[in-house]
Protein backbone atom coordinates (compact mmCIF):
# COMPACT_ATOMS: atom_id res chain seq x y z
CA UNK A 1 67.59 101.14 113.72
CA UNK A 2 66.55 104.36 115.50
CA UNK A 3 66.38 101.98 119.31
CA UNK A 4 69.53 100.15 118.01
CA UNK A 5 68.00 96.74 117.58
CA UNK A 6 69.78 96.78 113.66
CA UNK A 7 72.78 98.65 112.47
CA UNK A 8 73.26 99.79 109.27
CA UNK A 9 76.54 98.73 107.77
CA UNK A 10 78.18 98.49 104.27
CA UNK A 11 77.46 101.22 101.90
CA UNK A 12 74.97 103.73 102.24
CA UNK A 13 73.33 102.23 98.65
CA UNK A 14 73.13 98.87 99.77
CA UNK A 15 73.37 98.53 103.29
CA UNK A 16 74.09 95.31 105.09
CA UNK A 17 71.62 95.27 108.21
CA UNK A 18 73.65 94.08 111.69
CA UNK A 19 72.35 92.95 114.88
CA UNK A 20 74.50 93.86 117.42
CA UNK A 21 76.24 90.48 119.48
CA UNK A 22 73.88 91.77 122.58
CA UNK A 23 70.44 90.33 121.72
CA UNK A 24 72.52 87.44 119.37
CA UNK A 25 72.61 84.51 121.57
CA UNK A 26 69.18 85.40 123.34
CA UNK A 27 67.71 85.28 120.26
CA UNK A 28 69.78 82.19 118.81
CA UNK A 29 70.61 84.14 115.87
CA UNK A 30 73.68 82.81 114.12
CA UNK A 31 74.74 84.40 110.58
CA UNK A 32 74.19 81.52 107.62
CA UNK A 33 73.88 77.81 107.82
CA UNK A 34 77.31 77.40 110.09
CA UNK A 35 77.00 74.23 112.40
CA UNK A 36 79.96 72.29 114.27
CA UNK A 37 83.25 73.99 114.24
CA UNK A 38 81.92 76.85 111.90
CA UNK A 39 79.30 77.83 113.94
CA UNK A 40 81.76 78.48 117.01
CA UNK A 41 83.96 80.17 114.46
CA UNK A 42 81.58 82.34 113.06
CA UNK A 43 80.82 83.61 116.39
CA UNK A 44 84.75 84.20 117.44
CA UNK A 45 85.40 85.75 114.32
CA UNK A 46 81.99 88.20 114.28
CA UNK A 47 83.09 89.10 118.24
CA UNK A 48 86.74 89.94 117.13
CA UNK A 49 85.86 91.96 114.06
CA UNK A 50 83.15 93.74 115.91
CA UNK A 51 86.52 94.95 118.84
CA UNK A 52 88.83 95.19 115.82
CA UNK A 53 86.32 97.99 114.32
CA UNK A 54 86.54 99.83 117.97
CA UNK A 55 90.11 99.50 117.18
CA UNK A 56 90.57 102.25 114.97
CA UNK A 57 90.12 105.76 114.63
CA UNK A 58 87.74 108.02 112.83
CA UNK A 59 90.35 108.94 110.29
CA UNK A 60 90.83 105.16 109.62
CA UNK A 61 87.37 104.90 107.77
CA UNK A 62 87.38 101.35 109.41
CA UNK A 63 84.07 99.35 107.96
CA UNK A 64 82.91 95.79 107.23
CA UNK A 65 83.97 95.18 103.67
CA UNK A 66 82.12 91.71 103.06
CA UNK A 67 81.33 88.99 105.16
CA UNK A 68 80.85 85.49 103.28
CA UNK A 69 80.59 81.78 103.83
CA UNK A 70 81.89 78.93 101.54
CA UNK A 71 82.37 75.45 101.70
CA UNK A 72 84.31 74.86 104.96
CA UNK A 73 84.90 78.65 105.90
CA UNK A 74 83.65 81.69 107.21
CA UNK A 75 85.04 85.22 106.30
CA UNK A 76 84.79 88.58 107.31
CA UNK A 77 86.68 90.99 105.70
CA UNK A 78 87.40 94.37 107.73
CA UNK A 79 88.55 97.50 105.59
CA UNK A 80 90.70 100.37 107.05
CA UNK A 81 93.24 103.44 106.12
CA UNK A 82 96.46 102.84 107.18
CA UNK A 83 97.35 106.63 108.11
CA UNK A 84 100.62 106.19 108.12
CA UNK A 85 101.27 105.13 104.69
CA UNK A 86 97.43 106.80 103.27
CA UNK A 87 96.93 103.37 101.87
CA UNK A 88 94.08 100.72 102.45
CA UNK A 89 94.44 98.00 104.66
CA UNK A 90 92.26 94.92 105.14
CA UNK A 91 91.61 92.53 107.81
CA UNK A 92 90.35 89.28 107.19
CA UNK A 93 89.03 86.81 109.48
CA UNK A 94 88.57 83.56 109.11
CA UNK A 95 87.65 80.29 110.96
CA UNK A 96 88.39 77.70 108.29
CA UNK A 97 87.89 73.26 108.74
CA UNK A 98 91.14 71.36 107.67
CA UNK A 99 91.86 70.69 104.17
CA UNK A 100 89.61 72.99 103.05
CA UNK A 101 91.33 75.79 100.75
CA UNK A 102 91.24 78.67 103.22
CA UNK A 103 92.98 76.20 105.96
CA UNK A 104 96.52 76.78 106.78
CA UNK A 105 99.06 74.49 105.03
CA UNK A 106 100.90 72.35 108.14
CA UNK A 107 97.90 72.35 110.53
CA UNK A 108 95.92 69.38 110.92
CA UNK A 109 93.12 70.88 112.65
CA UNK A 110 90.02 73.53 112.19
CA UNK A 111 92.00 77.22 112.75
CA UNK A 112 90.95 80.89 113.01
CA UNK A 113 92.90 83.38 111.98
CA UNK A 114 93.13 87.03 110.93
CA UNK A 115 94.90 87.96 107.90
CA UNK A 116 96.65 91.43 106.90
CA UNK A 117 96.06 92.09 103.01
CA UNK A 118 96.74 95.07 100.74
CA UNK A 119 92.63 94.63 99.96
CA UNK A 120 90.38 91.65 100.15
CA UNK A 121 91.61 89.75 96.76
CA UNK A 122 95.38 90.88 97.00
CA UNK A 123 97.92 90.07 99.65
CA UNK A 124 100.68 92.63 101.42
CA UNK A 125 104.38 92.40 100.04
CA UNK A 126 106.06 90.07 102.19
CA UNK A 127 109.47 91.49 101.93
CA UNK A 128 107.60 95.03 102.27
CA UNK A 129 105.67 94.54 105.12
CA UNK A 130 108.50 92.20 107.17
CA UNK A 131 110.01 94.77 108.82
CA UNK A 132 106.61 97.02 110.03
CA UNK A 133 105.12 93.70 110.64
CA UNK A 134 108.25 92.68 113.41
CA UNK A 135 108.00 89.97 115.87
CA UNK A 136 104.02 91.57 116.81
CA UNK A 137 102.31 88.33 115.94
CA UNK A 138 101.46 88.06 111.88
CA UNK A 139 103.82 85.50 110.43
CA UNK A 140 103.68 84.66 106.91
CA UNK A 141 101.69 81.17 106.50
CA UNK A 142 100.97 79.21 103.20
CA UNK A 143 97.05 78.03 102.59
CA UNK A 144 96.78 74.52 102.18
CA UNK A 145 96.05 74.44 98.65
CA UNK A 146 99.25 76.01 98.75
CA UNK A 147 98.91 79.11 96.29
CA UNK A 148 97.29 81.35 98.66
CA UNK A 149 100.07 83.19 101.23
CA UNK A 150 99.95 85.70 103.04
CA UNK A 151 100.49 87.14 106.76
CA UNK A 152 98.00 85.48 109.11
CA UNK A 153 97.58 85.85 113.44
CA UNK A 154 96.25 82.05 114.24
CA UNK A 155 94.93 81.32 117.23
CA UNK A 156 95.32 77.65 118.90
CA UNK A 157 91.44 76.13 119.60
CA UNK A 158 92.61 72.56 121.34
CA UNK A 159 89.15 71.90 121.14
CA UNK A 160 86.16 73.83 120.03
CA UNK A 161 83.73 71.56 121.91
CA UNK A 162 85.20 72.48 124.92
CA UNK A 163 86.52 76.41 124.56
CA UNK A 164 83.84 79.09 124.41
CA UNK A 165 83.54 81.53 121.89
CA UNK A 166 83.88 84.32 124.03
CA UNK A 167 87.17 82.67 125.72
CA UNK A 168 89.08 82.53 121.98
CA UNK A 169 87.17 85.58 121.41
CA UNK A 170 89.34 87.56 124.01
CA UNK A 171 92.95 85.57 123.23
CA UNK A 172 92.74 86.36 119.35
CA UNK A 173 91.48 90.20 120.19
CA UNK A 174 93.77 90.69 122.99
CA UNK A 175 96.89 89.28 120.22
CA UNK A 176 95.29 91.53 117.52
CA UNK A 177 95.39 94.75 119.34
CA UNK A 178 99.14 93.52 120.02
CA UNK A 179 99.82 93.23 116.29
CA UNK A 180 98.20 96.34 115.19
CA UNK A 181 99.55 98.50 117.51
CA UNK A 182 103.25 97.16 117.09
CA UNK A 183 103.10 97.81 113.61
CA UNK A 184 102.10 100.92 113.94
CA UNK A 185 98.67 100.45 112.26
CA UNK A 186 96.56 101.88 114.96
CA UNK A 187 97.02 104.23 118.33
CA UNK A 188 98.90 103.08 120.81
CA UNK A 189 96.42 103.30 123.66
């Protein structure tokens, strides 16, 4: 930790050791048993919450919350204080294969996306949240198990066999940064 080789993340009790995405790929480190689409989605989604976190400002107490893997996802969730409203916040991103219960309802293929929630188990108010939210990017989507709802970002991956990690890495940060700032939900920079 002290040459930067592991970060210490989580909470100080139980800390959650991170090696930064530098040494990742020389080392061929990937986080769980991911392979096929997940394993490219793991890797989009651990890039973009790693810029998200640079997002935000001290004040913001911006942290990984929990970072999981089930059957046919990957999850990271990304906890931060909205200061405008001095309420928590959540990000969650999530690379998810179709029909799978974290897949969005109306898309046929494997998706990322990055969800606003209230906290990682409850979703915003839709009517609440429809006006801060605007036209910057999160649009209200329905899971396809079809009780799950909630404002999501989704980035298009034609084909993950074919698009890098680091190329839907950038579009889904660069659309992120968009959202965030728009509503209002970190410095305009």
């Amino acid at each position: 930790m002290d040459i930067g080789f592991f970060e210490a993340r989580g909470e100080k009790e139980a800390p959650v050791y991170w090696v930064p995405f530098l040494y990742r790929d020389g080392l061929n480190m990937v986080q769980g048993e991911a392979v096929g689409f997940l394993r490219f989605g793991r890797q989009v989604i651990d890039r973009v919450a790693e810029q998200a976190l640079a997002q935000f400002g001290q004040d913001q107490d911006a942290h990984i919350a929990a970072s999981n893997a089930g059957v046919g996802y990957e999850e990271i969730f990304v906890a931060f204080r909205d200061t405008r409203r001095a309420q928590s916040v959540t990000l969650w991103f999530v690379a998810a294969e179709p029909r799978t219960p974290m897949a969005l309802y109306g898309r046929s293929g494997p998706v990322i996306f990055v969800g606003l929630k209230q906290t990682l188990t409850e979703e915003l108010d839709e009517a609440a949240w429809r006006i801060r939210l605007g036209d910057g990017g999160f649009r209200w989507y329905k899971h396809f198990n079809r009780s799950l709802a909630g404002y999501r970002l989704v980035v298009e991956v034609p084909s993950f066999n074919t698009s890098s990690p680091e190329q839907v890495s950038l579009e889904l940060s660069q659309k992120l940064v968009r959202a965030l700032r728009s509503a209002g939900l970190v410095a305009r920079g």
